[in-house]
Protein backbone atom coordinates (compact mmCIF):
# COMPACT_ATOMS: atom_id res chain seq x y z
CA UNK A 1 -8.28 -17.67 -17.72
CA UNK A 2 -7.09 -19.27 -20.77
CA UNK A 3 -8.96 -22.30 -22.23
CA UNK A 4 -11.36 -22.01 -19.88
CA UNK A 5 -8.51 -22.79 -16.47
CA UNK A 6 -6.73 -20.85 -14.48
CA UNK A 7 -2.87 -20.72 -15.29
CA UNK A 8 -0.33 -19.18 -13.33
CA UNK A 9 3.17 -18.29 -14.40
CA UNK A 10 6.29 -20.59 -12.41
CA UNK A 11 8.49 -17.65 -11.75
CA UNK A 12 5.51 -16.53 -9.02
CA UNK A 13 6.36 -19.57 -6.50
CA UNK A 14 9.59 -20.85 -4.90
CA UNK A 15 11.31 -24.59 -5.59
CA UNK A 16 8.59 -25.90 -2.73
CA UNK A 17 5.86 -24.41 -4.67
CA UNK A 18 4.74 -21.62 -2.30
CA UNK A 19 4.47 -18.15 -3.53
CA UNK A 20 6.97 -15.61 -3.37
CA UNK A 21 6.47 -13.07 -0.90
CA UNK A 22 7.78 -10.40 -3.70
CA UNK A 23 4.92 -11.31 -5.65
CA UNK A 24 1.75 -10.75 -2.94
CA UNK A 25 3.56 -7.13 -2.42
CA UNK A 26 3.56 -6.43 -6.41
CA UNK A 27 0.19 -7.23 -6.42
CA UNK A 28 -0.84 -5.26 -4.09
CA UNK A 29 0.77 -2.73 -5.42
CA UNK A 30 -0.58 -2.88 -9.21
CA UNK A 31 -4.00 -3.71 -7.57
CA UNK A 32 -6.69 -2.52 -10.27
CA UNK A 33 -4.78 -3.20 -12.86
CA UNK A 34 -6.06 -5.51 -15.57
CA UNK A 35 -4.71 -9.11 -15.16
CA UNK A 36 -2.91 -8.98 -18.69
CA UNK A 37 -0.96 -5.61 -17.28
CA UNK A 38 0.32 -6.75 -14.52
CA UNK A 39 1.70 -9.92 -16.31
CA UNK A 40 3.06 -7.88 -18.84
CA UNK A 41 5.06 -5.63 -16.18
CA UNK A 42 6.62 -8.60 -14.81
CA UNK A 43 8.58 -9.27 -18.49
CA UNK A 44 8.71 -6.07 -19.48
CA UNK A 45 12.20 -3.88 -18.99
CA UNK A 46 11.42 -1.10 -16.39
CA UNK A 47 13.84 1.54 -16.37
CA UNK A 48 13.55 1.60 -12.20
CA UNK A 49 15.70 -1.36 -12.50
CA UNK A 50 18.49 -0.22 -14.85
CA UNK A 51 16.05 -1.56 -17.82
CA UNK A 52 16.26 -5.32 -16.62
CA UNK A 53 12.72 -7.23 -16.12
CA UNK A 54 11.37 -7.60 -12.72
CA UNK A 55 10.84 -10.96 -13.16
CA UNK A 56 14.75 -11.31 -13.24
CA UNK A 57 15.22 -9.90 -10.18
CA UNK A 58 12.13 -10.90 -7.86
CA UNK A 59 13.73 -13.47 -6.02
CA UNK A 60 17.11 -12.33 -5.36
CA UNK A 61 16.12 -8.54 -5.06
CA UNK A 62 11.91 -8.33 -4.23
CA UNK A 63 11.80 -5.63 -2.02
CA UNK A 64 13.10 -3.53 -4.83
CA UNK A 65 11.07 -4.91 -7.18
CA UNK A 66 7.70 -4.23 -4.75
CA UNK A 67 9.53 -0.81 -4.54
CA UNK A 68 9.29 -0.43 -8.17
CA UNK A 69 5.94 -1.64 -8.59
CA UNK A 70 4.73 0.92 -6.10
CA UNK A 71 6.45 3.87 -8.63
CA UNK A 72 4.82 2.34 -11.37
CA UNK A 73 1.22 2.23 -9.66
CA UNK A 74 1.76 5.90 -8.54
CA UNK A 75 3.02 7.23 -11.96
CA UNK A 76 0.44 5.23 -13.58
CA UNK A 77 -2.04 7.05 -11.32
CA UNK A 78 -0.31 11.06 -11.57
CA UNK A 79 -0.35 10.07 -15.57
CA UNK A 80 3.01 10.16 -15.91
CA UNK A 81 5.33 7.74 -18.27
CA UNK A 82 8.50 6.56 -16.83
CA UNK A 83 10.44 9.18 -18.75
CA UNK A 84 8.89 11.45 -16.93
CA UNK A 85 6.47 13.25 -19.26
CA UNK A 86 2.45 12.90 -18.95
CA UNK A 87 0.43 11.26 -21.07
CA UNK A 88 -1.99 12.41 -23.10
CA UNK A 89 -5.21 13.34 -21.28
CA UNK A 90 -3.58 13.52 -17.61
């Protein structure tokens, strides 16, 4: 919530206003994570996806974006960064 409401970014719903299916699988997939994360991982570059931003490509290509929210989740959970290393206390 900000200012008290509820606000939810545009790039979640198609031109009819219904959500994109994309979207329910990415949350899903970062379930548990705090609210600020997730929306951060949607405008962040993720090198899964050749360093572009998922929420570039979550129309045109969202089963590969849910695919690379379901890394993320699982290298969140193993500790390890996307380079491949482990963070400190994993």
């Amino acid at each position: 919530p900000y200012d008290n409401r509820e606000h939810y970014l545009g790039f979640q719903f198609d031109e009819a206003g219904r959500p994109l299916p994309a979207v329910a699988g990415v949350l899903t997939a970062l379930a548990g994570w705090p609210a600020w994360d997730v929306a951060l991982w949607f405008v962040t570059d993720n090198p899964w996806l050749e360093r572009q931003r998922p929420v570039d490509l979550v129309v045109d290509h969202g089963s590969r974006v849910v695919r690379t929210a379901q890394a993320d989740a699982a290298a969140r959970v193993s500790g390890v960064t996307d380079n491949g290393s482990r963070e400190a206390g994993s």
